[in-house]
N, C-alpha and C. Protein backbone atom coordinates (compact mmCIF):
# COMPACT_ATOMS: atom_id res chain seq x y z
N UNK A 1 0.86 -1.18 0.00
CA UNK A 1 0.00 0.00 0.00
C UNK A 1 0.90 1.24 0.00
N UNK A 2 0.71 2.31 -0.92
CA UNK A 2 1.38 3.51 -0.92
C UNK A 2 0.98 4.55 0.19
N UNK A 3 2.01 5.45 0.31
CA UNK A 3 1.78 6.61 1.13
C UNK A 3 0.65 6.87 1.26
N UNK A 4 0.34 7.44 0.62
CA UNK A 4 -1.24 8.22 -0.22
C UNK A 4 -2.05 7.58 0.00
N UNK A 5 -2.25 6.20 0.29
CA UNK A 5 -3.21 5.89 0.47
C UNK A 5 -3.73 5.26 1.88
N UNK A 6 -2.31 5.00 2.56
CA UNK A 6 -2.17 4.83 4.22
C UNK A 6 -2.79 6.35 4.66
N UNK A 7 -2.09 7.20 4.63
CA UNK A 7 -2.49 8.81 4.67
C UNK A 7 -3.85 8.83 4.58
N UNK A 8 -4.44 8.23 3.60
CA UNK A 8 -6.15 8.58 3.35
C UNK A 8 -7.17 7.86 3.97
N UNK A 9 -6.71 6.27 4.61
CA UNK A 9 -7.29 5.85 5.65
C UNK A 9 -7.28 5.97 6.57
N UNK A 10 -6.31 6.55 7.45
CA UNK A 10 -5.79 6.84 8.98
C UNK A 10 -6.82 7.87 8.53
N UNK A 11 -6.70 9.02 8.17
CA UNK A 11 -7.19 10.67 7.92
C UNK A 11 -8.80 10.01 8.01
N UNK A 12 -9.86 9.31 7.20
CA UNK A 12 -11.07 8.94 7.07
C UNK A 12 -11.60 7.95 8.39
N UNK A 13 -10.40 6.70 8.69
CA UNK A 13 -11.02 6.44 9.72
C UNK A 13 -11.57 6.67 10.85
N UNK A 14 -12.68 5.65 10.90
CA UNK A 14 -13.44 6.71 12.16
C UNK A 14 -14.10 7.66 11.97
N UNK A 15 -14.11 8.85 11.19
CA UNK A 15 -15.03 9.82 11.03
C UNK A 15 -16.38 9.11 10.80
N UNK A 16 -17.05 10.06 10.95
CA UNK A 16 -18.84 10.61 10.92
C UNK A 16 -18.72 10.74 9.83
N UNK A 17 -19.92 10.75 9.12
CA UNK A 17 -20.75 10.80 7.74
C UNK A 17 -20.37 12.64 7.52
N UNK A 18 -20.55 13.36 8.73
CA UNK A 18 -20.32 14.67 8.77
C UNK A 18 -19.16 15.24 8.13
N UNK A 19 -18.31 14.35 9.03
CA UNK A 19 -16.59 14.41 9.08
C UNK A 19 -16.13 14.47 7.51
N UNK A 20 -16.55 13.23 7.11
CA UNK A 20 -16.32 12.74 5.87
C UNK A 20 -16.51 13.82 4.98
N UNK A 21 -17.87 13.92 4.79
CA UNK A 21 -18.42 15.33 4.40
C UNK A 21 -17.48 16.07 3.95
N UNK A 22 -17.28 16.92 5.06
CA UNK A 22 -16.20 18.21 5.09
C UNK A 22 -14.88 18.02 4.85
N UNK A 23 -14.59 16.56 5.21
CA UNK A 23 -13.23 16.54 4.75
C UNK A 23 -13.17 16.68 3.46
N UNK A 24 -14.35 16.09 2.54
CA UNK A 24 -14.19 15.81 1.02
C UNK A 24 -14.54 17.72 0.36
N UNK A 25 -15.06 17.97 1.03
CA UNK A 25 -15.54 19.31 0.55
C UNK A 25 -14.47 20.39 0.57
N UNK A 26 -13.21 20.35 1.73
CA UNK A 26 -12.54 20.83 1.95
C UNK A 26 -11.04 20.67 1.37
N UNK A 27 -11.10 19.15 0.96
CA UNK A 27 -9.90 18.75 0.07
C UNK A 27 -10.14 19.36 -1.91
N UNK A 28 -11.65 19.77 -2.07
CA UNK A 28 -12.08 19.94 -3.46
C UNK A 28 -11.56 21.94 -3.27
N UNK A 29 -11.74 22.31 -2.33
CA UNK A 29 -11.69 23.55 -2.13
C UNK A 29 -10.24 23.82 -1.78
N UNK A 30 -9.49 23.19 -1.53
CA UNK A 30 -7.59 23.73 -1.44
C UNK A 30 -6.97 23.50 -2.94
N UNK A 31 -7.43 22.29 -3.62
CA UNK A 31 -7.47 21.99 -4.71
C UNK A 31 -5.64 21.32 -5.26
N UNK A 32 -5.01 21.17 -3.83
CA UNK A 32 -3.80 20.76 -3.99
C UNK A 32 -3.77 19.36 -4.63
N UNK A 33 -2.18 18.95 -4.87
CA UNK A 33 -2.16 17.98 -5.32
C UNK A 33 -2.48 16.68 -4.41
N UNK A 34 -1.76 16.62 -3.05
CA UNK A 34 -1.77 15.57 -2.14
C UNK A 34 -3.28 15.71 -1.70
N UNK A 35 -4.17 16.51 -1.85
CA UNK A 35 -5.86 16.28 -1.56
C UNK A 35 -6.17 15.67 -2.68
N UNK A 36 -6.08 15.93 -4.36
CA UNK A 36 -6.87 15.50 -4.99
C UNK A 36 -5.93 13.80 -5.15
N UNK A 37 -4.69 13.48 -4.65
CA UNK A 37 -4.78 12.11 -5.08
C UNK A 37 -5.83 11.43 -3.53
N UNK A 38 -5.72 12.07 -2.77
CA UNK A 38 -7.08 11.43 -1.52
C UNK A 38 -8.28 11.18 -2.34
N UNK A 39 -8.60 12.66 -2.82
CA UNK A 39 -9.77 12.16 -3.77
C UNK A 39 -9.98 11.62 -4.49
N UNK A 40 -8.59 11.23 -5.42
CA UNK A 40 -8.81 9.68 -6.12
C UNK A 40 -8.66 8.45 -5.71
N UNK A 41 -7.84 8.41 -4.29
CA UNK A 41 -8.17 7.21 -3.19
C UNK A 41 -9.89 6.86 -2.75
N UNK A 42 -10.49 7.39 -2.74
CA UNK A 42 -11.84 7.86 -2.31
C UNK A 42 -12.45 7.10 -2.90
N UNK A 43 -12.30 7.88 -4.13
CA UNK A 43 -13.11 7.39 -5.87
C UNK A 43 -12.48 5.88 -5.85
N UNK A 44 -11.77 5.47 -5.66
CA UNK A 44 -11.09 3.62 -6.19
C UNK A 44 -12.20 3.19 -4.92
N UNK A 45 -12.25 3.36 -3.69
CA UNK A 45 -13.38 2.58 -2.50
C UNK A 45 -14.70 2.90 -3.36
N UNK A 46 -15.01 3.59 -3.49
CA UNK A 46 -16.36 4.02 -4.34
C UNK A 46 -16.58 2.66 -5.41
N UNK A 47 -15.71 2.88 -6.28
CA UNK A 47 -15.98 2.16 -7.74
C UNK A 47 -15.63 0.88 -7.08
N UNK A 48 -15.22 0.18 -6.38
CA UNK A 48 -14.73 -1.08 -6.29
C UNK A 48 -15.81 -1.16 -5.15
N UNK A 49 -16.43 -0.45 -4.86
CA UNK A 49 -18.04 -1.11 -3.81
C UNK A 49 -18.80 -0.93 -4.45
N UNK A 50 -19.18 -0.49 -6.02
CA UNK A 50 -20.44 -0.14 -6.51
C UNK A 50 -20.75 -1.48 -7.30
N UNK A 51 -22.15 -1.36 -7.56
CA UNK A 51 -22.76 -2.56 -8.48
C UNK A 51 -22.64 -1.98 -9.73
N UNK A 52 -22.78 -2.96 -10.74
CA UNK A 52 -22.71 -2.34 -12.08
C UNK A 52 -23.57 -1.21 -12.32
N UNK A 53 -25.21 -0.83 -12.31
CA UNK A 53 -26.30 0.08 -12.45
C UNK A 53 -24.97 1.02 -11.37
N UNK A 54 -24.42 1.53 -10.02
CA UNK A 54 -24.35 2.39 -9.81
C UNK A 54 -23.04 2.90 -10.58
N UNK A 55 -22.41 1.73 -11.18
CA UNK A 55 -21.02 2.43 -11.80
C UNK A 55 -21.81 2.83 -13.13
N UNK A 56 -22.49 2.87 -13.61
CA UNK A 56 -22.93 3.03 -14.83
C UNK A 56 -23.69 4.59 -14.22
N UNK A 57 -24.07 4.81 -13.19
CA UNK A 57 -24.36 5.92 -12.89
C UNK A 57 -23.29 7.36 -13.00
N UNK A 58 -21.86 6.24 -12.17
CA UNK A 58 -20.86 7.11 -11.79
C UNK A 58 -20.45 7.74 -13.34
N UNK A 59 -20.47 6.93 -14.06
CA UNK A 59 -19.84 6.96 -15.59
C UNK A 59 -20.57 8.51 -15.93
N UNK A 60 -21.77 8.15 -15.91
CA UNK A 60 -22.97 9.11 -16.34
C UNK A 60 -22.72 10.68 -15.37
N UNK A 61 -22.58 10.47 -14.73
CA UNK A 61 -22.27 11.92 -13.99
C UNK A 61 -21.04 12.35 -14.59
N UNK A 62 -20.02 11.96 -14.36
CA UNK A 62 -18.44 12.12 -14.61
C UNK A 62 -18.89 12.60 -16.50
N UNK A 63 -19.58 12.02 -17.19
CA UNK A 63 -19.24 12.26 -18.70
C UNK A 63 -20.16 13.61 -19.09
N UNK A 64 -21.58 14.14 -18.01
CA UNK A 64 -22.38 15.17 -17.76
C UNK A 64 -21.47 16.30 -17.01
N UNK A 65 -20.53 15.97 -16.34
CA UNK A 65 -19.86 17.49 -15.96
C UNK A 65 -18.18 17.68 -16.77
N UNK A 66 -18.03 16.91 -17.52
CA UNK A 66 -17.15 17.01 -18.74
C UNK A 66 -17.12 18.25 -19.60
């Protein structure tokens, strides 16, 4: 497991739905580099828990704000 991504579970574990929240809202708003690879740590738990219909969703959003 890489840096980046030890870093992004210690940082998430445990938080609240709240927590989470703001953390993600707050890593989109500094807009650095070491936040947005969190946010693509994020996105890999996402897509690798979704069912096909919701990845076919994710697809659909991602190709609508393109």
């Amino acid at each position: 497991m890489n840096k980046y991504k030890e870093k992004t579970i210690t940082t998430f574990n445990g938080l609240s739905e709240k927590d989470i929240k703001y953390r993600i809202m707050e890593a989109m708003h500094h807009n650095d580099e070491e936040t947005l690879i969190s946010l693509g740590i994020l996105f890999e738990f996402v897509w690798k828990d979704a069912n096909p219909m919701e990845r076919k969703e994710i697809i659909k959003i991602i190709k609508n704000n393109i």
